[in-house]
N, C-alpha and C. Protein backbone atom coordinates (compact mmCIF):
# COMPACT_ATOMS: atom_id res chain seq x y z
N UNK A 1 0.81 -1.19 0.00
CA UNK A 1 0.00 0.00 0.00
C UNK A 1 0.86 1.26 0.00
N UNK A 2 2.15 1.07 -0.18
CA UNK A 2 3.09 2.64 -0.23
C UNK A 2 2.71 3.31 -1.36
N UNK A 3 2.14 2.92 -2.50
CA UNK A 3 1.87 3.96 -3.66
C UNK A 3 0.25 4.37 -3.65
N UNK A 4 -0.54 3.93 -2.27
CA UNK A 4 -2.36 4.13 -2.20
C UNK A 4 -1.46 6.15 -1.43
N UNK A 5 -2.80 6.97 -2.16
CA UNK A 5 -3.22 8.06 -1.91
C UNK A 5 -2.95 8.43 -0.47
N UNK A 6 -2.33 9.22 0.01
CA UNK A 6 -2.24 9.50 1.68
C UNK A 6 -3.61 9.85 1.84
N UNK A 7 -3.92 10.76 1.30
CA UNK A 7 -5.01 11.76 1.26
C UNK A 7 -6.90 10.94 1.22
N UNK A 8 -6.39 9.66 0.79
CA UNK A 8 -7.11 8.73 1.00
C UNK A 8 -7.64 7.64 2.47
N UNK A 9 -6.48 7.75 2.75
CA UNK A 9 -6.11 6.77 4.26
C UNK A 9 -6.84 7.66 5.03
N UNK A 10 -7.91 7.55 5.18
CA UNK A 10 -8.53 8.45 6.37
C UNK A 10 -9.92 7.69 6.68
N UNK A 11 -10.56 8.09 8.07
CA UNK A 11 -12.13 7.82 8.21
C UNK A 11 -13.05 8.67 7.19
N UNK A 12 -14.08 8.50 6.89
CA UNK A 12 -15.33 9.77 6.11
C UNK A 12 -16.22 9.26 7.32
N UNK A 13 -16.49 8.74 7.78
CA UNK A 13 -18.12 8.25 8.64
C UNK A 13 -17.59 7.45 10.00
N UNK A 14 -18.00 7.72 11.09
CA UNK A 14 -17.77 6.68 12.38
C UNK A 14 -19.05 6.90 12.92
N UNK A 15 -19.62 5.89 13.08
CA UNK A 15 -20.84 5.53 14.28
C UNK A 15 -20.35 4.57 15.09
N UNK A 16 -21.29 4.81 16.64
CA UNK A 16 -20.94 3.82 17.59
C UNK A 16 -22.40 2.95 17.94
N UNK A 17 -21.98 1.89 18.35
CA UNK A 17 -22.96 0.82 18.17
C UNK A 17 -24.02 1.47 19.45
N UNK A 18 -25.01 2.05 19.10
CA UNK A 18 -25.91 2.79 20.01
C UNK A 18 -26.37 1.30 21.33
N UNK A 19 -26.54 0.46 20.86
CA UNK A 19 -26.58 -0.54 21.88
C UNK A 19 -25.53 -1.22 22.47
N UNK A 20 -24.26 -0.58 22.70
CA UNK A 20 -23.18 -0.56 23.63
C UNK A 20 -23.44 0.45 24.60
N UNK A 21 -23.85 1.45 24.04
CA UNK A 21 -23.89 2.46 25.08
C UNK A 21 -25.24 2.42 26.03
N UNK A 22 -25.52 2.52 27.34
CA UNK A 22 -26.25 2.29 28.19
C UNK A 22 -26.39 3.44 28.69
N UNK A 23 -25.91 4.43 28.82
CA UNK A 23 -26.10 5.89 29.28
C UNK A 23 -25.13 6.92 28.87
N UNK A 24 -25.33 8.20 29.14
CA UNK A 24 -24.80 9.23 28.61
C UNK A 24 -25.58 10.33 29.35
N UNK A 25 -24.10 11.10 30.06
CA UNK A 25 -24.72 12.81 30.61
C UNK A 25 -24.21 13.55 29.48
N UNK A 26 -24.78 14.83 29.43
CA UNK A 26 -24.72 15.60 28.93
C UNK A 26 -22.97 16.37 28.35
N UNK A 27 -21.73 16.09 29.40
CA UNK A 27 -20.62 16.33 29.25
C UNK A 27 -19.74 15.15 28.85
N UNK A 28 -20.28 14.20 28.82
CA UNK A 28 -19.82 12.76 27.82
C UNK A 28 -20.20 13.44 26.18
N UNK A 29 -21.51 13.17 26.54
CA UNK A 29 -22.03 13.38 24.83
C UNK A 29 -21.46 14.79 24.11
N UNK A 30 -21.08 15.75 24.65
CA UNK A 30 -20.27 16.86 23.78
C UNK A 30 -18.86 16.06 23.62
N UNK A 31 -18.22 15.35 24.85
CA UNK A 31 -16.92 14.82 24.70
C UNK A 31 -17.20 14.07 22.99
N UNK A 32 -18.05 13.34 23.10
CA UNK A 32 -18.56 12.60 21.97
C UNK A 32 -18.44 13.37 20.77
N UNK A 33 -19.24 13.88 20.81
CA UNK A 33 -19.38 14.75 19.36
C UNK A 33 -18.24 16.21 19.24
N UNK A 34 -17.62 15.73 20.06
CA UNK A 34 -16.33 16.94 19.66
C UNK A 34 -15.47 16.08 18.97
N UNK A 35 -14.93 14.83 19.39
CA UNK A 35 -14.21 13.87 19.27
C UNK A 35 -14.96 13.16 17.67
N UNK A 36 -15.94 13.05 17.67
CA UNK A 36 -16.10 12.48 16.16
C UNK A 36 -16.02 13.72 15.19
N UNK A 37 -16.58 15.34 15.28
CA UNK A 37 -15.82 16.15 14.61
C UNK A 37 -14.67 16.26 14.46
N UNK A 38 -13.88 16.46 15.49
CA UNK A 38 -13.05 16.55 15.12
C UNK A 38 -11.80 15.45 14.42
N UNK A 39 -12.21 13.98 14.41
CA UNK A 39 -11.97 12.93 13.45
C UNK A 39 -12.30 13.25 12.64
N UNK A 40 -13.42 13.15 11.95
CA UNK A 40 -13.45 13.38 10.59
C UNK A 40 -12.89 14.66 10.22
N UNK A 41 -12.60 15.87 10.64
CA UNK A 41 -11.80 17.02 10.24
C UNK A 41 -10.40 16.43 9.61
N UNK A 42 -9.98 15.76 10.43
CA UNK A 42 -8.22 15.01 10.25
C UNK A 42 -7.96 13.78 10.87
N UNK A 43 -7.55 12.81 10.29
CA UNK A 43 -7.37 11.41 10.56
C UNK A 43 -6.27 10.78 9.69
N UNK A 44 -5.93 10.19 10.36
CA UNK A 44 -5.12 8.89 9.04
C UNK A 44 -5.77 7.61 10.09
N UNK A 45 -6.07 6.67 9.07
CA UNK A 45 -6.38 5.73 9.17
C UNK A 45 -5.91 4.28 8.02
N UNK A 46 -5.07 3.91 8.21
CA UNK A 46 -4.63 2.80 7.37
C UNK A 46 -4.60 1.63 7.55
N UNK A 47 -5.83 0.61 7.71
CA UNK A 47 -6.11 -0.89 7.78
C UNK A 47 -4.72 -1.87 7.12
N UNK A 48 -3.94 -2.29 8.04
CA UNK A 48 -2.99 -2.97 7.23
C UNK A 48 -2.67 -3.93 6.50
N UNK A 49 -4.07 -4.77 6.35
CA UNK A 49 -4.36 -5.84 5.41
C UNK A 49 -4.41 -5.43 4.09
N UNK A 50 -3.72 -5.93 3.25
CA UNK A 50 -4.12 -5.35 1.86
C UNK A 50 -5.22 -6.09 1.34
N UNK A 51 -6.13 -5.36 0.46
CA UNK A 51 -7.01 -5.61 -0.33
C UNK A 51 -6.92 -6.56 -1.74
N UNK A 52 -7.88 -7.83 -1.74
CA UNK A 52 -7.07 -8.24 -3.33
C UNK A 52 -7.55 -7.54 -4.52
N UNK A 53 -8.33 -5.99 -4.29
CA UNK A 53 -8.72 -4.93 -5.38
C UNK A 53 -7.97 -3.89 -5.25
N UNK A 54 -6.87 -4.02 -4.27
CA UNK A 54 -5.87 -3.04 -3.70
C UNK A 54 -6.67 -1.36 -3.10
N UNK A 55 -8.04 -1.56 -2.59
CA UNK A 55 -8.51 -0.72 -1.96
C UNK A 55 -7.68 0.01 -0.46
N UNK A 56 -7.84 1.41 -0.86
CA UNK A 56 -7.14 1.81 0.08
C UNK A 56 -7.66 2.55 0.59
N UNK A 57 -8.85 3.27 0.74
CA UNK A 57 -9.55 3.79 1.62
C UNK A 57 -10.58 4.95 0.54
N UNK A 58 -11.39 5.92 1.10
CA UNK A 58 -11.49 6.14 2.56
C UNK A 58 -12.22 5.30 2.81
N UNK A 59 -12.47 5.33 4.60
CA UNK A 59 -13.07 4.61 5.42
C UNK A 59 -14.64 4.43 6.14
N UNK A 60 -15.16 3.77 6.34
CA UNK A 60 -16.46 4.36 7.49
C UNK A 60 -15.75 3.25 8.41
N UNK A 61 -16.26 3.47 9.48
CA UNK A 61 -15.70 3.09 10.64
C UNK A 61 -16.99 2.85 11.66
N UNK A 62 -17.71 1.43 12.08
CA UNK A 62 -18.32 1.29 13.20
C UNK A 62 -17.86 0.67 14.32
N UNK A 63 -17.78 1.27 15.80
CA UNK A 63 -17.16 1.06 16.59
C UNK A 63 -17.94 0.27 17.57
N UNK A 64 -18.05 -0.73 18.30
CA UNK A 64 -18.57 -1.49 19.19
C UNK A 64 -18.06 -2.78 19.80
N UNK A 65 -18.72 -2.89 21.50
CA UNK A 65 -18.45 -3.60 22.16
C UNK A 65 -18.94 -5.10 22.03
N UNK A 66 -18.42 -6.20 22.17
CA UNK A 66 -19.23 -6.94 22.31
C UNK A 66 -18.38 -8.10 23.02
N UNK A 67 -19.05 -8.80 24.18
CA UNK A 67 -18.25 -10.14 24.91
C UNK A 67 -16.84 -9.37 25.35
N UNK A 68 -16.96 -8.33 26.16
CA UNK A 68 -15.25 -7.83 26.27
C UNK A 68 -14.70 -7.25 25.45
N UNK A 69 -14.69 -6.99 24.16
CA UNK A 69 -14.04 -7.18 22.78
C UNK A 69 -14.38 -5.58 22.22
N UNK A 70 -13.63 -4.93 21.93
CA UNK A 70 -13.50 -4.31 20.97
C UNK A 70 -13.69 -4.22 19.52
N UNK A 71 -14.70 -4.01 18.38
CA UNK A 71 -14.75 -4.36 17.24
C UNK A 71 -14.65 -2.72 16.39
N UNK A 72 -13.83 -2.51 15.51
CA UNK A 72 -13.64 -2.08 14.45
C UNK A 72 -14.17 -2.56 13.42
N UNK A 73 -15.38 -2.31 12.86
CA UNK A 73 -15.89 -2.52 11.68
C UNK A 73 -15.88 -1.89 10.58
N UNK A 74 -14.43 -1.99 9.64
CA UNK A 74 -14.08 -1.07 8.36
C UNK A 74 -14.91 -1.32 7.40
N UNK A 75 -15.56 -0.72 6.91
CA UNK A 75 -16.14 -0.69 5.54
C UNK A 75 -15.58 0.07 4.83
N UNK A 76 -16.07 0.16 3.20
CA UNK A 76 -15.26 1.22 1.98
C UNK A 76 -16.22 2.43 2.04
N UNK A 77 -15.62 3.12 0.99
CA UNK A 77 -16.32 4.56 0.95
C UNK A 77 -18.23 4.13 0.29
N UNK A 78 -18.23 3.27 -0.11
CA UNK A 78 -19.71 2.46 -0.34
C UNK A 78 -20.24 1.70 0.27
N UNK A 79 -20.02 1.83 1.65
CA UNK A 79 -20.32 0.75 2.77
C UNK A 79 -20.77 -0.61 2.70
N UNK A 80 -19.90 -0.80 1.54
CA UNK A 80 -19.30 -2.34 1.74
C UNK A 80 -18.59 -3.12 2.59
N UNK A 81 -18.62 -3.98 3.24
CA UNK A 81 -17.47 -4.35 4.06
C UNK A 81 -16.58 -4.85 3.63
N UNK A 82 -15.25 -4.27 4.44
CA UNK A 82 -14.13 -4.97 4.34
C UNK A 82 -13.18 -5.76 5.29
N UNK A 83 -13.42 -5.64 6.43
CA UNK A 83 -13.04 -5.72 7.86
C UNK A 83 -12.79 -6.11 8.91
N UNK A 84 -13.19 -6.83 9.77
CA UNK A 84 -13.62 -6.35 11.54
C UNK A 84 -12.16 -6.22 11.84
N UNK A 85 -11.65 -5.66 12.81
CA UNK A 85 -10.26 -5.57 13.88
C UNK A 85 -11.30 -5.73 15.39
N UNK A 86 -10.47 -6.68 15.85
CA UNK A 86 -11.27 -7.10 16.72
C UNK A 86 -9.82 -7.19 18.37
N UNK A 87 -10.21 -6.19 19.34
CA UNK A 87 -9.25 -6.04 20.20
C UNK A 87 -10.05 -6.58 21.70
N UNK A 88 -8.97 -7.38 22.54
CA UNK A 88 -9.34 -7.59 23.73
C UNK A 88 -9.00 -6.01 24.45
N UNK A 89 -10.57 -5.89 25.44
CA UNK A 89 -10.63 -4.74 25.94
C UNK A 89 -9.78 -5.13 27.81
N UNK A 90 -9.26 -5.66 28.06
CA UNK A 90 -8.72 -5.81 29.41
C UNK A 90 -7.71 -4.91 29.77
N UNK A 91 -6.66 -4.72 29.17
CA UNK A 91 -5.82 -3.67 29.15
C UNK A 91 -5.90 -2.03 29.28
N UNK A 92 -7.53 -1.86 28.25
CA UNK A 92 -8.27 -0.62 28.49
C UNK A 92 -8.89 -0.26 29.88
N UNK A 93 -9.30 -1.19 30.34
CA UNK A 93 -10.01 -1.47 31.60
C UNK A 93 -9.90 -0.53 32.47
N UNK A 94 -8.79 -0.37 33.04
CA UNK A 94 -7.93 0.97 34.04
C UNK A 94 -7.70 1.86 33.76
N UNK A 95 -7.42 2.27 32.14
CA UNK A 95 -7.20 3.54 31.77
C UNK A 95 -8.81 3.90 31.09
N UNK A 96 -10.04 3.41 31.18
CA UNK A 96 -11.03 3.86 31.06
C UNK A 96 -11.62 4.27 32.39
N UNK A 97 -11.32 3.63 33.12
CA UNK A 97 -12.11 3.96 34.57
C UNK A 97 -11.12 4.75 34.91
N UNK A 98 -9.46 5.32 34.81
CA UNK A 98 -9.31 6.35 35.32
C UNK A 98 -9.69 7.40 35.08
N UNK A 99 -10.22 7.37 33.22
CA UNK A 99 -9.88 8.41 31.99
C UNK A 99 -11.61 8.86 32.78
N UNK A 100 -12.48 8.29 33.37
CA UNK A 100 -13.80 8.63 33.99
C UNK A 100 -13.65 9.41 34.93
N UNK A 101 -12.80 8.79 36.16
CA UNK A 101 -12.53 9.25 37.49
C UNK A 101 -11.99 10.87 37.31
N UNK A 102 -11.10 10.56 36.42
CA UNK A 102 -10.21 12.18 36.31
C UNK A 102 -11.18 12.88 35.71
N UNK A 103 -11.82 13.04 34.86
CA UNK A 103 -12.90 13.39 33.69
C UNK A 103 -14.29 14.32 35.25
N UNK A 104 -14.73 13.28 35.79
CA UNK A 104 -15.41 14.05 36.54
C UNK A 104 -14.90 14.61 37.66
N UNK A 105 -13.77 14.68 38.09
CA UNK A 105 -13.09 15.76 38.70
C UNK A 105 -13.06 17.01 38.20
N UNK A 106 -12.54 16.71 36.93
CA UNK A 106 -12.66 17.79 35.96
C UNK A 106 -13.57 18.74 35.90
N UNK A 107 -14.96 17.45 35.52
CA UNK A 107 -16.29 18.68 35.71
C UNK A 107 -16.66 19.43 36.87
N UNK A 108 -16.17 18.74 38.14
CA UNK A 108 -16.45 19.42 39.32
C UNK A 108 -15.41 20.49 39.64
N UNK A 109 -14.10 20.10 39.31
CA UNK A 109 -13.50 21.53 39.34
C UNK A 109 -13.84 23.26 38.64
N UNK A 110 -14.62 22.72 37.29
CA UNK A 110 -14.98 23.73 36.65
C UNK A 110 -16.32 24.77 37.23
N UNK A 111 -16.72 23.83 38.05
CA UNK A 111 -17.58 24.98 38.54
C UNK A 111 -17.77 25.39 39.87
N UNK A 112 -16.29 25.04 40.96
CA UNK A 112 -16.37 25.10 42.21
C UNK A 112 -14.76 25.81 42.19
N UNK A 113 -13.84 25.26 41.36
CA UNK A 113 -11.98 25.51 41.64
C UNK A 113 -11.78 26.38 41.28
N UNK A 114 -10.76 27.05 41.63
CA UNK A 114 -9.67 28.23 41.28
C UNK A 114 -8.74 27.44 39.50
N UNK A 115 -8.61 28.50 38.83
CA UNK A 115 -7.94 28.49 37.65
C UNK A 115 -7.22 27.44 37.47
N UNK A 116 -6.43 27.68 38.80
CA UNK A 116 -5.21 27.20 38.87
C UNK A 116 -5.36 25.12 39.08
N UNK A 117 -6.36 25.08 40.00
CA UNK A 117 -6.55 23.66 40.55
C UNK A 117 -7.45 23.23 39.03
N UNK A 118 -7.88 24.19 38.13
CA UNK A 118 -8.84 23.38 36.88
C UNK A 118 -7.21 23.01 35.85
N UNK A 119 -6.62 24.09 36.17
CA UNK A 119 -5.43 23.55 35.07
C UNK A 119 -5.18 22.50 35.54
N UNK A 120 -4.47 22.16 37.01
CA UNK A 120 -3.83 20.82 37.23
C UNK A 120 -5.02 19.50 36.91
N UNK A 121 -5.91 19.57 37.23
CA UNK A 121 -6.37 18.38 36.97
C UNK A 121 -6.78 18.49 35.27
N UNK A 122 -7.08 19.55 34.37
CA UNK A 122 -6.77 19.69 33.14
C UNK A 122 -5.57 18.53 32.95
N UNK A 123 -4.71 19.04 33.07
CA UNK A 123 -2.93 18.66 32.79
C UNK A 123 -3.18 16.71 32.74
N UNK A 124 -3.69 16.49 34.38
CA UNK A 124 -3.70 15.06 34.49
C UNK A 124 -4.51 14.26 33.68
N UNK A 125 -5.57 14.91 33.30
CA UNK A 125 -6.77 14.55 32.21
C UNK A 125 -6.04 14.24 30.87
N UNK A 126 -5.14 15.36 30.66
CA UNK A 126 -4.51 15.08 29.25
C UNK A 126 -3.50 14.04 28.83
N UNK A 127 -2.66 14.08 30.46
CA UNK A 127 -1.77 13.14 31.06
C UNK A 127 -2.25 11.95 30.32
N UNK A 128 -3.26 11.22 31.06
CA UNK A 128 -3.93 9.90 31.27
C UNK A 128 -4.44 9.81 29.56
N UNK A 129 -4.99 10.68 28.84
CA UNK A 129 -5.78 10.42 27.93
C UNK A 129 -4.13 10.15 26.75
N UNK A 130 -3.40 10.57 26.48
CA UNK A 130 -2.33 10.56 26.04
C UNK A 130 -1.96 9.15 25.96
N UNK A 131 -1.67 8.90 27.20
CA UNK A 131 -1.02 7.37 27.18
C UNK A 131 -2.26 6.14 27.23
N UNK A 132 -3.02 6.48 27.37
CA UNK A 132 -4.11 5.38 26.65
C UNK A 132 -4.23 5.60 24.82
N UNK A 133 -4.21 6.68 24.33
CA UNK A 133 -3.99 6.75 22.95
C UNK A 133 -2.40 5.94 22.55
N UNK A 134 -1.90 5.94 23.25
CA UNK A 134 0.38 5.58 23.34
C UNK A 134 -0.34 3.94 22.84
N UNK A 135 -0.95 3.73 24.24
CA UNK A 135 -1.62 2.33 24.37
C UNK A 135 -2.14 1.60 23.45
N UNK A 136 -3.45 2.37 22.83
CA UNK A 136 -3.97 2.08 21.43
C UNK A 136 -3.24 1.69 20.40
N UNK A 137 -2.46 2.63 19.84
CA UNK A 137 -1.49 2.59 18.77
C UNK A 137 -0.54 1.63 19.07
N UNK A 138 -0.14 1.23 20.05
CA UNK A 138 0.78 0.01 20.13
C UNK A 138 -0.09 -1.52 20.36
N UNK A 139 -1.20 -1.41 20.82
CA UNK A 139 -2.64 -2.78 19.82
C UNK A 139 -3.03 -2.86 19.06
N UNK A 140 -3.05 -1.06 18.10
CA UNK A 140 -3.63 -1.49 16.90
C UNK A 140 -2.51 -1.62 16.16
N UNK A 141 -1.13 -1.56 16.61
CA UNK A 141 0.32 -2.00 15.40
C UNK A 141 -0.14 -3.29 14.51
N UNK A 142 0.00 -3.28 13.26
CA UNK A 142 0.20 -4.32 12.38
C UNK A 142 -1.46 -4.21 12.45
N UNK A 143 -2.30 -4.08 12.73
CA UNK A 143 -3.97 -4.07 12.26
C UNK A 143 -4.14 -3.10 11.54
N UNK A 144 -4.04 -1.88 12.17
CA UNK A 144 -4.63 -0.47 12.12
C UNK A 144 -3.26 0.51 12.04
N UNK A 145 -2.78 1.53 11.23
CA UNK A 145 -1.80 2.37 11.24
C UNK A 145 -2.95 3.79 11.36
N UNK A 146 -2.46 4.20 12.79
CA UNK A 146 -3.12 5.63 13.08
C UNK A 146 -2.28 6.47 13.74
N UNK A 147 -2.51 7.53 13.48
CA UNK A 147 -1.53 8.72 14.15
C UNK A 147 -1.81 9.08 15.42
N UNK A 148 -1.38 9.81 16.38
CA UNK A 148 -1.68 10.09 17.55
C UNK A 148 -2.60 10.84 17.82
N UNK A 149 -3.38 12.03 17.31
CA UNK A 149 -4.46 12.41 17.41
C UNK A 149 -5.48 11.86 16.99
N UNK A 150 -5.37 10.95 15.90
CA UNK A 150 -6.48 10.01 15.50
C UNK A 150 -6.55 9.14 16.66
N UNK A 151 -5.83 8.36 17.55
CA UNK A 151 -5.79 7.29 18.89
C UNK A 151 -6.30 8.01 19.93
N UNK A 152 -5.95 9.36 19.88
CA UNK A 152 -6.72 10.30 21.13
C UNK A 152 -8.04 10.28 21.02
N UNK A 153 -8.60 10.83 19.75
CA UNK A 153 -10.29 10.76 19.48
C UNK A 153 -10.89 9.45 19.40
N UNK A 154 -10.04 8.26 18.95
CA UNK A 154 -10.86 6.86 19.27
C UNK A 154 -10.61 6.54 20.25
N UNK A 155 -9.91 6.89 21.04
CA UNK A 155 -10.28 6.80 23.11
C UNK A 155 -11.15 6.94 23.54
N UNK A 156 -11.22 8.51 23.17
CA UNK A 156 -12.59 8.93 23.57
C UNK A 156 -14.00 8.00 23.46
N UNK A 157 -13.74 8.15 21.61
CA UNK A 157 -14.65 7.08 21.85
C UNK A 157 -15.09 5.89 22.19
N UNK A 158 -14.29 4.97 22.44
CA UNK A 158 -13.62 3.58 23.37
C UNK A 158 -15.01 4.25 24.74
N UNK A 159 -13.89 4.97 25.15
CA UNK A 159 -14.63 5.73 26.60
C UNK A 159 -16.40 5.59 26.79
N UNK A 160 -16.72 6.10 25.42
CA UNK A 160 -18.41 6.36 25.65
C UNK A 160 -18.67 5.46 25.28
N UNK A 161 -18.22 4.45 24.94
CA UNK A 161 -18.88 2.88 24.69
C UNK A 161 -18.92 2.04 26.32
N UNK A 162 -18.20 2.66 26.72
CA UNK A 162 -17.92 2.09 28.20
C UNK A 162 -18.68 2.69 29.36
N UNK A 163 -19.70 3.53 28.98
CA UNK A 163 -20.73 4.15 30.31
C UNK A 163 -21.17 3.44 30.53
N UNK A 164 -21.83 3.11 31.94
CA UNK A 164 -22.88 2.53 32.21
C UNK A 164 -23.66 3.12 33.17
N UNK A 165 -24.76 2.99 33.36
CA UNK A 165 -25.57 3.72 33.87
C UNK A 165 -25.28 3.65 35.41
């Protein structure tokens, strides 16, 4: 795939499997929809299986849980399938329930803390979300080739697949 289109290697469409998700407040769901704007704004996304039509993208992308499991469901720009990447979620486990814990600190600092105490737990928020994206990209090696802001926004979304009420 070194001579497929860069400009190609990207998501166009991500939905999440609405029946993974079991709840959602109001400061999840902007997390949500900031995080899928701002994916589709800029992404690389490069499935590392080659195609025997040598398809190289772009992508739609459905994301969902199922039995533990992580599923990536790539389809083509005609939502055909081409796909699943299928990841054990155990490893995520701790850095989702911290990426929560810190997350609503967060919200409670914003409307009770001084500047200063919203930056630090800011900082740790970004901290934590960082190296779970580090994380990603070194599970999805040899499946999935994604850049680091693309692994940050599919955290996120990882994350809101993981509410529960």
């Amino acid at each position: 795939m070194t001579d497929a289109d860069p400009s190609q290697q990207r998501i166009i469409s991500i939905d999440l499997d609405e029946g993974s998700i079991v709840w959602r407040n109001p400061d999840v769901e902007q997390e949500r929809r900031v995080a899928i704007f701002d994916l589709l704004e800029e992404n690389k996304f490069v499935p590392q299986r080659g195609h025997p039509d040598g398809y190289a993208g772009p992508y739609r992308l459905m994301l969902r849980v199922e039995e533990g499991r992580l599923i990536f469901e790539i389809s083509r720009e005609d939502g055909s399938p081409l796909e699943a990447i299928i990841l054990g979620l155990g490893r995520f486990r701790r850095p989702i329930r911290d990426y929560f814990a810190i997350c609503d600190s967060y919200y409670q600092a914003i409307k009770t803390a001084t500047a200063q105490q919203i930056e630090t737990v800011d900082m740790a928020r970004r901290a934590l979300h960082n190296e779970a994206a580090e994380m990603l990209m070194d599970r999805l090696d040899g499946k999935i080739a994604v850049d680091f802001d693309t692994a940050r926004r599919l955290f996120t979304l990882i994350c809101v697949l993981h509410i529960k009420g």
